[in-house]
PDB file of N, CA and C in Angstrom:
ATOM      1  N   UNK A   1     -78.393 -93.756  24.326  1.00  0.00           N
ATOM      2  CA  UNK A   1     -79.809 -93.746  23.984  1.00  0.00           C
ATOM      3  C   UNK A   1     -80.143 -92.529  23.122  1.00  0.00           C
ATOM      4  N   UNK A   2     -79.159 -91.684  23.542  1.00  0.00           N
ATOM      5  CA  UNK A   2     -80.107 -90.023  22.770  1.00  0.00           C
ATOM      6  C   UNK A   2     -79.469 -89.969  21.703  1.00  0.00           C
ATOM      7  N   UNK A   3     -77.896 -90.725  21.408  1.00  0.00           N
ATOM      8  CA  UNK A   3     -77.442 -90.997  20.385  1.00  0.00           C
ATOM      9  C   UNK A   3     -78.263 -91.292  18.857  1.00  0.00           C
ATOM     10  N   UNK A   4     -79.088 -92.275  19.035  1.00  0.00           N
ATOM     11  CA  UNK A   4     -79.732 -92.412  18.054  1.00  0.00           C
ATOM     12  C   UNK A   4     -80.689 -91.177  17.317  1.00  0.00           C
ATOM     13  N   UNK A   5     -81.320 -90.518  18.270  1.00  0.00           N
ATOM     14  CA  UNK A   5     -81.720 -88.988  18.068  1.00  0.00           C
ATOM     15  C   UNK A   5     -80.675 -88.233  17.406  1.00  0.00           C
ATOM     16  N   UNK A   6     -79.723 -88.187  18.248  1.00  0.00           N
ATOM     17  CA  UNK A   6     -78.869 -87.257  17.008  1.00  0.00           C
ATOM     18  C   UNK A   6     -78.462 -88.045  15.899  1.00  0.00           C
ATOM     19  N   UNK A   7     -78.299 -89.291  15.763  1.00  0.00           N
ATOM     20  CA  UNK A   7     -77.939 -89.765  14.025  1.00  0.00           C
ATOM     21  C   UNK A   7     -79.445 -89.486  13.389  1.00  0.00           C
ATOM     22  N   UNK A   8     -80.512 -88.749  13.543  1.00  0.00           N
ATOM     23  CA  UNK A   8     -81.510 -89.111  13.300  1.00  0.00           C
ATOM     24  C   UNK A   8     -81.111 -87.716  12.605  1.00  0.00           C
ATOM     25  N   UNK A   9     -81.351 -87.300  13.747  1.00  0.00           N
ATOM     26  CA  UNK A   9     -81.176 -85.591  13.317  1.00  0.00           C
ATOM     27  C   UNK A   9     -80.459 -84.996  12.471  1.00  0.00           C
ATOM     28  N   UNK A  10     -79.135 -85.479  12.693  1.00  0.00           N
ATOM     29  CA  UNK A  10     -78.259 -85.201  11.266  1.00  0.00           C
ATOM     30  C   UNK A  10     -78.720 -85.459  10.000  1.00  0.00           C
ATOM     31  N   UNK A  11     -79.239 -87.244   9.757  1.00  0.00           N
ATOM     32  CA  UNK A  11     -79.946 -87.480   8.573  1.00  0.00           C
ATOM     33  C   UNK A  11     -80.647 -86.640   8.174  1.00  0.00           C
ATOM     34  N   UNK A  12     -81.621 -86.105   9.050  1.00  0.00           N
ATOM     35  CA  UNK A  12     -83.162 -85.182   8.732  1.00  0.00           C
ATOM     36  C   UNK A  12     -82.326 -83.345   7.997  1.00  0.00           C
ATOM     37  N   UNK A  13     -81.256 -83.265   8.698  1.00  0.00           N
ATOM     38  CA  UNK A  13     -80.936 -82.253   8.365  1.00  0.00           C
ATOM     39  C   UNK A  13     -79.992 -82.325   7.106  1.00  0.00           C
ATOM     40  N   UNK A  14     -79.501 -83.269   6.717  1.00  0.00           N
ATOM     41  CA  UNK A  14     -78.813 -83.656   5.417  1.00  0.00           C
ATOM     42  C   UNK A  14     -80.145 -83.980   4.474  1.00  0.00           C
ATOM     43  N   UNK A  15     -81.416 -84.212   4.873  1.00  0.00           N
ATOM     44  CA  UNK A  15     -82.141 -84.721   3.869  1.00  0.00           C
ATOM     45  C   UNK A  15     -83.072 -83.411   3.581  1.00  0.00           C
ATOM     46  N   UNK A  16     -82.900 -82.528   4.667  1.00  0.00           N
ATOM     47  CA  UNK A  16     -83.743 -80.994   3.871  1.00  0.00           C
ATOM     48  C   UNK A  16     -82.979 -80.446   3.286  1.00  0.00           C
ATOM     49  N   UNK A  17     -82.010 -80.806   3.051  1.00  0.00           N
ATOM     50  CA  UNK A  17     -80.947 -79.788   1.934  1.00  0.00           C
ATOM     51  C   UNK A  17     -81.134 -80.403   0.603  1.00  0.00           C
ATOM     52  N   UNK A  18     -81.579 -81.735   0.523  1.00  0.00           N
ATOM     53  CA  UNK A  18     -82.035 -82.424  -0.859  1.00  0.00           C
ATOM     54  C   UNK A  18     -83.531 -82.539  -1.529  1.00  0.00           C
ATOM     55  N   UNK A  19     -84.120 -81.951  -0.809  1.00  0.00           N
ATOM     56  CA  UNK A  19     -85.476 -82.249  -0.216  1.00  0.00           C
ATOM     57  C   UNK A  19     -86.132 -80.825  -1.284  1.00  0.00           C
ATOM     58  N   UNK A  20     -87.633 -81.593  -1.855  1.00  0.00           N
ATOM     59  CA  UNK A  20     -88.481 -80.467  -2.601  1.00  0.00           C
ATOM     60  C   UNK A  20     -88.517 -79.392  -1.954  1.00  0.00           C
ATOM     61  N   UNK A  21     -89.616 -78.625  -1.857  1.00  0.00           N
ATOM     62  CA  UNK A  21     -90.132 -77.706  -1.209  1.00  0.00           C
ATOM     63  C   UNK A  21     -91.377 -78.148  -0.697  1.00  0.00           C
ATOM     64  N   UNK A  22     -92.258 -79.116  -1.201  1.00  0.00           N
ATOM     65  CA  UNK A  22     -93.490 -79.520  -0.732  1.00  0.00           C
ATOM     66  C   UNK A  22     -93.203 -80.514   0.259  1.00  0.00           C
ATOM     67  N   UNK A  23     -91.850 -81.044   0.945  1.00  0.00           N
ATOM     68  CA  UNK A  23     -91.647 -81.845   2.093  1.00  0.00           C
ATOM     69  C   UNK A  23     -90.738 -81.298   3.257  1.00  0.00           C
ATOM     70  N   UNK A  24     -90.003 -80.250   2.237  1.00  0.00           N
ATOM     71  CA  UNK A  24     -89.202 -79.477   3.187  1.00  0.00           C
ATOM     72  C   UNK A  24     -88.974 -79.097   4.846  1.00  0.00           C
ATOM     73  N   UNK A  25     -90.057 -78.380   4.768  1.00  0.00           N
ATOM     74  CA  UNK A  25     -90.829 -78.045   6.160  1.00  0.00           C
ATOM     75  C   UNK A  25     -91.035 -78.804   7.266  1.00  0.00           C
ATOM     76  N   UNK A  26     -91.492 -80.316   6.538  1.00  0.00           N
ATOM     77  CA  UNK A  26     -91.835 -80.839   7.494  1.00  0.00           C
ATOM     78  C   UNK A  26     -90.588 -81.713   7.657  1.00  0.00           C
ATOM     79  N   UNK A  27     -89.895 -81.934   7.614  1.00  0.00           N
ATOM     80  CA  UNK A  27     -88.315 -82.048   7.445  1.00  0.00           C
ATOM     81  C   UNK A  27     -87.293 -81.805   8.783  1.00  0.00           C
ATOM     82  N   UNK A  28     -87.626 -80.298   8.284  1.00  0.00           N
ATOM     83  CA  UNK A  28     -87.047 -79.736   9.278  1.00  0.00           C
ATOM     84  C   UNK A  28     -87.606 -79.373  10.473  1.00  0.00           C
ATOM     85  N   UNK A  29     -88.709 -79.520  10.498  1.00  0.00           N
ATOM     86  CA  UNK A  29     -89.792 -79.346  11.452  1.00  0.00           C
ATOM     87  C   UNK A  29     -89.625 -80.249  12.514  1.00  0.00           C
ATOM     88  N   UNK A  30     -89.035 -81.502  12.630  1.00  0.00           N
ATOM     89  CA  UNK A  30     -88.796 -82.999  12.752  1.00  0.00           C
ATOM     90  C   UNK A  30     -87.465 -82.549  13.642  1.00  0.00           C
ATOM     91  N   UNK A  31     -86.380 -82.292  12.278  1.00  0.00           N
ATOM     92  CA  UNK A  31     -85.011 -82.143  12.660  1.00  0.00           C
ATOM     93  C   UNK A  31     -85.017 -81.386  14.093  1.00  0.00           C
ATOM     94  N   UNK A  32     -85.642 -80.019  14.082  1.00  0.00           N
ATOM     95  CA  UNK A  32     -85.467 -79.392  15.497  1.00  0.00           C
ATOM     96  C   UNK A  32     -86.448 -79.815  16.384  1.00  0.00           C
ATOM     97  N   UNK A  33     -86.904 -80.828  16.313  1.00  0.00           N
ATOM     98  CA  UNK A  33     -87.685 -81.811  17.644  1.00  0.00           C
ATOM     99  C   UNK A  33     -86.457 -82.359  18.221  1.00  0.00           C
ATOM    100  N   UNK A  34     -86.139 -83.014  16.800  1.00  0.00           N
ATOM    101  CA  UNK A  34     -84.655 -84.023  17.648  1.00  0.00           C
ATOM    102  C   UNK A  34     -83.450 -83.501  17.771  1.00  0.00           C
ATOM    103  N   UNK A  35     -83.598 -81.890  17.753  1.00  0.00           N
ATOM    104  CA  UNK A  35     -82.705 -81.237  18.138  1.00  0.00           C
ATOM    105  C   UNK A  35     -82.784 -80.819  19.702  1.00  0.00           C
ATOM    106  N   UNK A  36     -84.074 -80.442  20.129  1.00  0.00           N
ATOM    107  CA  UNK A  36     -84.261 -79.791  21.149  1.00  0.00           C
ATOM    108  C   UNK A  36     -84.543 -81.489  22.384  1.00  0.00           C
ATOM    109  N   UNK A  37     -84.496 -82.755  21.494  1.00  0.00           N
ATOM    110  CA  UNK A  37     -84.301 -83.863  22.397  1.00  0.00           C
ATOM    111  C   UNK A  37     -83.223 -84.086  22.776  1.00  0.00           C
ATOM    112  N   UNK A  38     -82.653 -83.952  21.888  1.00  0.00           N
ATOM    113  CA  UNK A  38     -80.486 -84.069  22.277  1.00  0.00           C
ATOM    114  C   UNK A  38     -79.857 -82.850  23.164  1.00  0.00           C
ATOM    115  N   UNK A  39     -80.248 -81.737  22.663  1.00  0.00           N
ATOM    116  CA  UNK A  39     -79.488 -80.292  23.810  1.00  0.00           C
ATOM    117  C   UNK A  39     -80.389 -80.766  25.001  1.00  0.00           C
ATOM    118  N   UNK A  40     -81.349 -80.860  24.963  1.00  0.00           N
ATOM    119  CA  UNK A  40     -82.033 -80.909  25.976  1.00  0.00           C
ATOM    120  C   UNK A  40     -82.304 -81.643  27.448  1.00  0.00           C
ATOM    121  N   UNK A  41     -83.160 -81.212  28.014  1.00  0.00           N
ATOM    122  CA  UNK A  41     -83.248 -82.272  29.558  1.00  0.00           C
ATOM    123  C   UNK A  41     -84.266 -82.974  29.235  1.00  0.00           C
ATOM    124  N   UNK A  42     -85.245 -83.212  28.248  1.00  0.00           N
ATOM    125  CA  UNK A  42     -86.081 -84.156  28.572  1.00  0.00           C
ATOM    126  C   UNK A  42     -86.065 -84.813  27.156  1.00  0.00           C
ATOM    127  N   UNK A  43     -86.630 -86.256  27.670  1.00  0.00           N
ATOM    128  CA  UNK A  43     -86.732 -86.756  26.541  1.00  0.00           C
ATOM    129  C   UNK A  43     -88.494 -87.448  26.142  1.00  0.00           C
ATOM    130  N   UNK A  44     -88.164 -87.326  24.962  1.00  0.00           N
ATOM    131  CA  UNK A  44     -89.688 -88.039  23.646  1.00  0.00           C
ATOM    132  C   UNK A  44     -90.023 -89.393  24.644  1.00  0.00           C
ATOM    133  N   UNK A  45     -91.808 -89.028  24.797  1.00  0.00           N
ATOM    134  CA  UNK A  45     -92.150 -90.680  25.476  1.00  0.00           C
ATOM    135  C   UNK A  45     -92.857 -91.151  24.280  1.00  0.00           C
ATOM    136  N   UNK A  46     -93.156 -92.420  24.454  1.00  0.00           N
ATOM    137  CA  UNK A  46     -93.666 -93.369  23.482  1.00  0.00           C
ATOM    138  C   UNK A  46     -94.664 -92.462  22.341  1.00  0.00           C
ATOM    139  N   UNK A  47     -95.462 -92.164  23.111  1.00  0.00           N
ATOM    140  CA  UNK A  47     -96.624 -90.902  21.906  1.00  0.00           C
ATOM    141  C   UNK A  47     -95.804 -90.101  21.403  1.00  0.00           C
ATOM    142  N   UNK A  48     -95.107 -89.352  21.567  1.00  0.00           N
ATOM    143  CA  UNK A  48     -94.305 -88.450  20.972  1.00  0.00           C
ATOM    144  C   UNK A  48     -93.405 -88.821  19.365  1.00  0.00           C
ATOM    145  N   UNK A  49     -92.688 -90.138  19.997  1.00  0.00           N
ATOM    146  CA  UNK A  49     -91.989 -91.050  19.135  1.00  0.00           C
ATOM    147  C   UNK A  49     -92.754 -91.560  18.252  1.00  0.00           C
ATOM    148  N   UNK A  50     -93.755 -92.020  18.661  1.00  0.00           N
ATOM    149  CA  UNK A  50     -94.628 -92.565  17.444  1.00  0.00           C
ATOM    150  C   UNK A  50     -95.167 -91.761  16.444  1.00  0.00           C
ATOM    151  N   UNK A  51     -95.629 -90.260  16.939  1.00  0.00           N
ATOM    152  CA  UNK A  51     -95.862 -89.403  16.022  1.00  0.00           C
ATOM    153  C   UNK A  51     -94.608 -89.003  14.922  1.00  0.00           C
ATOM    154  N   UNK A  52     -93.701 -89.105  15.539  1.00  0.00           N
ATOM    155  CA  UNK A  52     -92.581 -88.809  14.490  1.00  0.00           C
ATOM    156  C   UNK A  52     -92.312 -90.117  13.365  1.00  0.00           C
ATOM    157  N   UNK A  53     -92.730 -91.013  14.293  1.00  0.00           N
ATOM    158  CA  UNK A  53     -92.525 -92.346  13.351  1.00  0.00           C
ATOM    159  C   UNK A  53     -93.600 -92.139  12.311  1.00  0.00           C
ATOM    160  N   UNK A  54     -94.576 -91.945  12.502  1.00  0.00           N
ATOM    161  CA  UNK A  54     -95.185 -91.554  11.532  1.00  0.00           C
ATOM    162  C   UNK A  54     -95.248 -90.452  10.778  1.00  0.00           C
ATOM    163  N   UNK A  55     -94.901 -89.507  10.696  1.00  0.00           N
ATOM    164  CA  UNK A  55     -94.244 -88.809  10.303  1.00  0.00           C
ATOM    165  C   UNK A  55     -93.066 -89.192   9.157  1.00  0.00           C
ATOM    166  N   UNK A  56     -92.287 -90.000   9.604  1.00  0.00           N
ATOM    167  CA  UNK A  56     -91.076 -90.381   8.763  1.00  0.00           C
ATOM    168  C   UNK A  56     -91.502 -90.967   8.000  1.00  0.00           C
ATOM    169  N   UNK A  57     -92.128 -91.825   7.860  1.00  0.00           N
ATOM    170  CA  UNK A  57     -92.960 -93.126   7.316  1.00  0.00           C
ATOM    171  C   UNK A  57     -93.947 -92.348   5.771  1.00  0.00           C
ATOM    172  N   UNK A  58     -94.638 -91.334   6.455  1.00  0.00           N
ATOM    173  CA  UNK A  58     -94.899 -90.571   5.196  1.00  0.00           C
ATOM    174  C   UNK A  58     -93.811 -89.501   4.796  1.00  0.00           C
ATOM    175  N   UNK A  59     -93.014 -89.068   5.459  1.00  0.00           N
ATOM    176  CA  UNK A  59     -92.140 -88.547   3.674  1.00  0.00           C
ATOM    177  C   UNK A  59     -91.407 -89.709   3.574  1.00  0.00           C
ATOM    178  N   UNK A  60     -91.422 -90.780   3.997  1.00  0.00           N
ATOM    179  CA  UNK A  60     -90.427 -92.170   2.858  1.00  0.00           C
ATOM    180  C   UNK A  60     -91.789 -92.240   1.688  1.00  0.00           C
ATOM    181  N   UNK A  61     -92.606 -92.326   1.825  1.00  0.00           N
ATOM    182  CA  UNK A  61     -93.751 -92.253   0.634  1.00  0.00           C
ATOM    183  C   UNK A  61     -93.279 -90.965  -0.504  1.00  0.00           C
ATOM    184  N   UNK A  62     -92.729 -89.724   0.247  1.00  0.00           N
ATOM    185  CA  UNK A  62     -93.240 -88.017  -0.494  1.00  0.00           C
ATOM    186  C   UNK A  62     -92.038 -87.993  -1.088  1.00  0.00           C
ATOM    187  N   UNK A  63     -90.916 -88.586  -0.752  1.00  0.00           N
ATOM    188  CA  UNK A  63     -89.335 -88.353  -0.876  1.00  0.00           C
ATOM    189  C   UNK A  63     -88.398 -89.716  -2.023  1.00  0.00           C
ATOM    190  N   UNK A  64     -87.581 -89.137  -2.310  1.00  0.00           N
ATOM    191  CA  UNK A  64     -86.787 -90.415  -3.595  1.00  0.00           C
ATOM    192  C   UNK A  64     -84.882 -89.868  -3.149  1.00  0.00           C
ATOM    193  N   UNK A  65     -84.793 -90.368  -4.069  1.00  0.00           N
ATOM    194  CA  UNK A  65     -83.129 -89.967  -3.896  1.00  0.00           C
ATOM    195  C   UNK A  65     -82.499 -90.367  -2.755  1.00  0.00           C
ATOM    196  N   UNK A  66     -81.641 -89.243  -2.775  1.00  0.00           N
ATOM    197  CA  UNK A  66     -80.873 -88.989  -1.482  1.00  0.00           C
ATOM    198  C   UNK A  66     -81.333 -88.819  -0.359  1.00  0.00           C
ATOM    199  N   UNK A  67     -82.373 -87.873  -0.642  1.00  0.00           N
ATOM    200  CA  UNK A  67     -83.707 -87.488   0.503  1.00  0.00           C
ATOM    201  C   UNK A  67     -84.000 -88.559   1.384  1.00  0.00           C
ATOM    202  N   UNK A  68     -84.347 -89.611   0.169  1.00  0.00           N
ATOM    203  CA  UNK A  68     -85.370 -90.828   1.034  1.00  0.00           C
ATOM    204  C   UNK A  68     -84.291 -91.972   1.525  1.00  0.00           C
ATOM    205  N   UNK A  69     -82.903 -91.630   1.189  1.00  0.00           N
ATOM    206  CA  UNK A  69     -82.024 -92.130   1.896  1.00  0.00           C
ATOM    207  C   UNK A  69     -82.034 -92.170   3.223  1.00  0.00           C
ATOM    208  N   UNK A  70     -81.813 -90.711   3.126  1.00  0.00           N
ATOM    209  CA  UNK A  70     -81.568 -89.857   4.862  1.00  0.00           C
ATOM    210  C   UNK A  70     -82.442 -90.546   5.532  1.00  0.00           C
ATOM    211  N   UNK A  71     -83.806 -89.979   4.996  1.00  0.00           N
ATOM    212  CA  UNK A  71     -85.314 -90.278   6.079  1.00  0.00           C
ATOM    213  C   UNK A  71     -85.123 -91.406   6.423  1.00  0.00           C
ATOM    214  N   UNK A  72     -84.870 -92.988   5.424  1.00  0.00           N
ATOM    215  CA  UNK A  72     -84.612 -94.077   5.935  1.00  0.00           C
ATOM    216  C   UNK A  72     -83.957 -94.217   6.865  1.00  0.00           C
ATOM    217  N   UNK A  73     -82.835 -93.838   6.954  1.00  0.00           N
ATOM    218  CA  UNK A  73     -81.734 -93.867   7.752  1.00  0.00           C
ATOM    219  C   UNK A  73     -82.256 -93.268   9.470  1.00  0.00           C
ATOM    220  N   UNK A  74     -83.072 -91.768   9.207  1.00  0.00           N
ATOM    221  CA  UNK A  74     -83.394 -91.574  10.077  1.00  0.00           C
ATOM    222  C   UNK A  74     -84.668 -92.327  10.615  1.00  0.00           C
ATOM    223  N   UNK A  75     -85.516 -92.763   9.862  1.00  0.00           N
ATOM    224  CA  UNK A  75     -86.637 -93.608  10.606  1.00  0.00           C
ATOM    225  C   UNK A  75     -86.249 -95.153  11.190  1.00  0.00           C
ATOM    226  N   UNK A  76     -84.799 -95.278  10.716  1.00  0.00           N
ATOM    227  CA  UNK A  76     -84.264 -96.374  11.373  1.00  0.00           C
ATOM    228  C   UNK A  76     -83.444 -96.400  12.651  1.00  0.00           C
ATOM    229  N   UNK A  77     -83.111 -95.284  12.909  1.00  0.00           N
ATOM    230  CA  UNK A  77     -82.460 -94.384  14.038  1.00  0.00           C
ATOM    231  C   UNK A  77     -83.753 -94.469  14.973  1.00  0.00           C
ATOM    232  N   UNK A  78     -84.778 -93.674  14.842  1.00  0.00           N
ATOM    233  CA  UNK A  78     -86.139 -93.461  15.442  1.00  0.00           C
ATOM    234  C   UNK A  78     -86.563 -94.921  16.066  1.00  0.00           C
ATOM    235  N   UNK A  79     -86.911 -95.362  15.244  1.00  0.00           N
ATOM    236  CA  UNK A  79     -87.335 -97.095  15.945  1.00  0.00           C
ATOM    237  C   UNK A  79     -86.404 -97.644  16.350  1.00  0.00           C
ATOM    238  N   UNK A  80     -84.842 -98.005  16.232  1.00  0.00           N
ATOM    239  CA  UNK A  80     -83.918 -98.367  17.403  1.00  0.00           C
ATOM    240  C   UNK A  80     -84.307 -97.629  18.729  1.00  0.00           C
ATOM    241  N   UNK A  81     -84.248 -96.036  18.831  1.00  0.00           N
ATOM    242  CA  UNK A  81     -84.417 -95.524  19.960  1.00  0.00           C
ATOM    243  C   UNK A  81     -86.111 -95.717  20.828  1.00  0.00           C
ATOM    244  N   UNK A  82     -86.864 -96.059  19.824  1.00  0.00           N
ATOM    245  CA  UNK A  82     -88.266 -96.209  20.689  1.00  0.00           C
ATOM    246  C   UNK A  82     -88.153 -97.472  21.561  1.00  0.00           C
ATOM    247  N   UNK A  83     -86.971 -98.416  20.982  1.00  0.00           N
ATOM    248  CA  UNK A  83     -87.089-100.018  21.202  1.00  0.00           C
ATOM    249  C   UNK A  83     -86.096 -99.834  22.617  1.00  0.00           C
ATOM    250  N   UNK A  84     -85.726 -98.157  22.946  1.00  0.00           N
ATOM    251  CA  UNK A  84     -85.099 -98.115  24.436  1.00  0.00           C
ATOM    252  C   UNK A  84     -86.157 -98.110  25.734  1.00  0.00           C
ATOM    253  N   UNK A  85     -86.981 -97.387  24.791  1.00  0.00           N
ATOM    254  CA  UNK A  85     -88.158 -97.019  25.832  1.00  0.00           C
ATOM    255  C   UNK A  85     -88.511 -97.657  27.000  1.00  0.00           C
ATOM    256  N   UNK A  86     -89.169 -97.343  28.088  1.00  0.00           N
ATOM    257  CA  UNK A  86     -89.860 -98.218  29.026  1.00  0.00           C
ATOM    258  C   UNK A  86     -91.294 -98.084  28.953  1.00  0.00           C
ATOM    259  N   UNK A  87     -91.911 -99.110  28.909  1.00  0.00           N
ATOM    260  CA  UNK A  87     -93.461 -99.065  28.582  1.00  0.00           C
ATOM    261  C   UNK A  87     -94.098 -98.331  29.774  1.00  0.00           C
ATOM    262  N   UNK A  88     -94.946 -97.615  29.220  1.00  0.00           N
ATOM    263  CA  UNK A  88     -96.162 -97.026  30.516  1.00  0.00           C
ATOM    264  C   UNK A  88     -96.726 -97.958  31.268  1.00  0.00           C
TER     265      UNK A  88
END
């Protein structure tokens, strides 16, 4: 399950190394969420996830290239793992 978090994470962190400066930030900002979900003991509930989903969703709008590779990749990672969830 947390698997998908870290393919997420890697993407996010391969895609701030390609990444402007005006998306950068929030990039990586992301990356060490789903960093501190994977080392970590707890995990992202549904609100949490969704904010990131949205999140991803606008830099696939801000981002091209390689960049908007990654993000894809990682916003496709993201919604496999929400689709683990258990509903409230």
């Amino acid at each position: 399950m947390v698997e998908q978090l870290k393919e997420a994470r890697d993407d996010l962190t391969q895609a701030e190394k390609t990444a402007d400066d005006d998306v950068r930030e929030t990039i990586r900002e992301t990356a060490d969420a789903y960093r501190d979900y994977v080392v970590g003991d707890h995990e992202p509930d549904h609100t949490i996830i969704d904010q990131h989903l949205n999140t991803l969703r606008q830099l696939q709008q801000d981002v091209s290239g390689d960049t908007k590779t990654r993000v894809d990749r990682a916003l496709e990672a993201t919604e496999e793992y929400r689709k683990t969830l258990e509903q409230a």
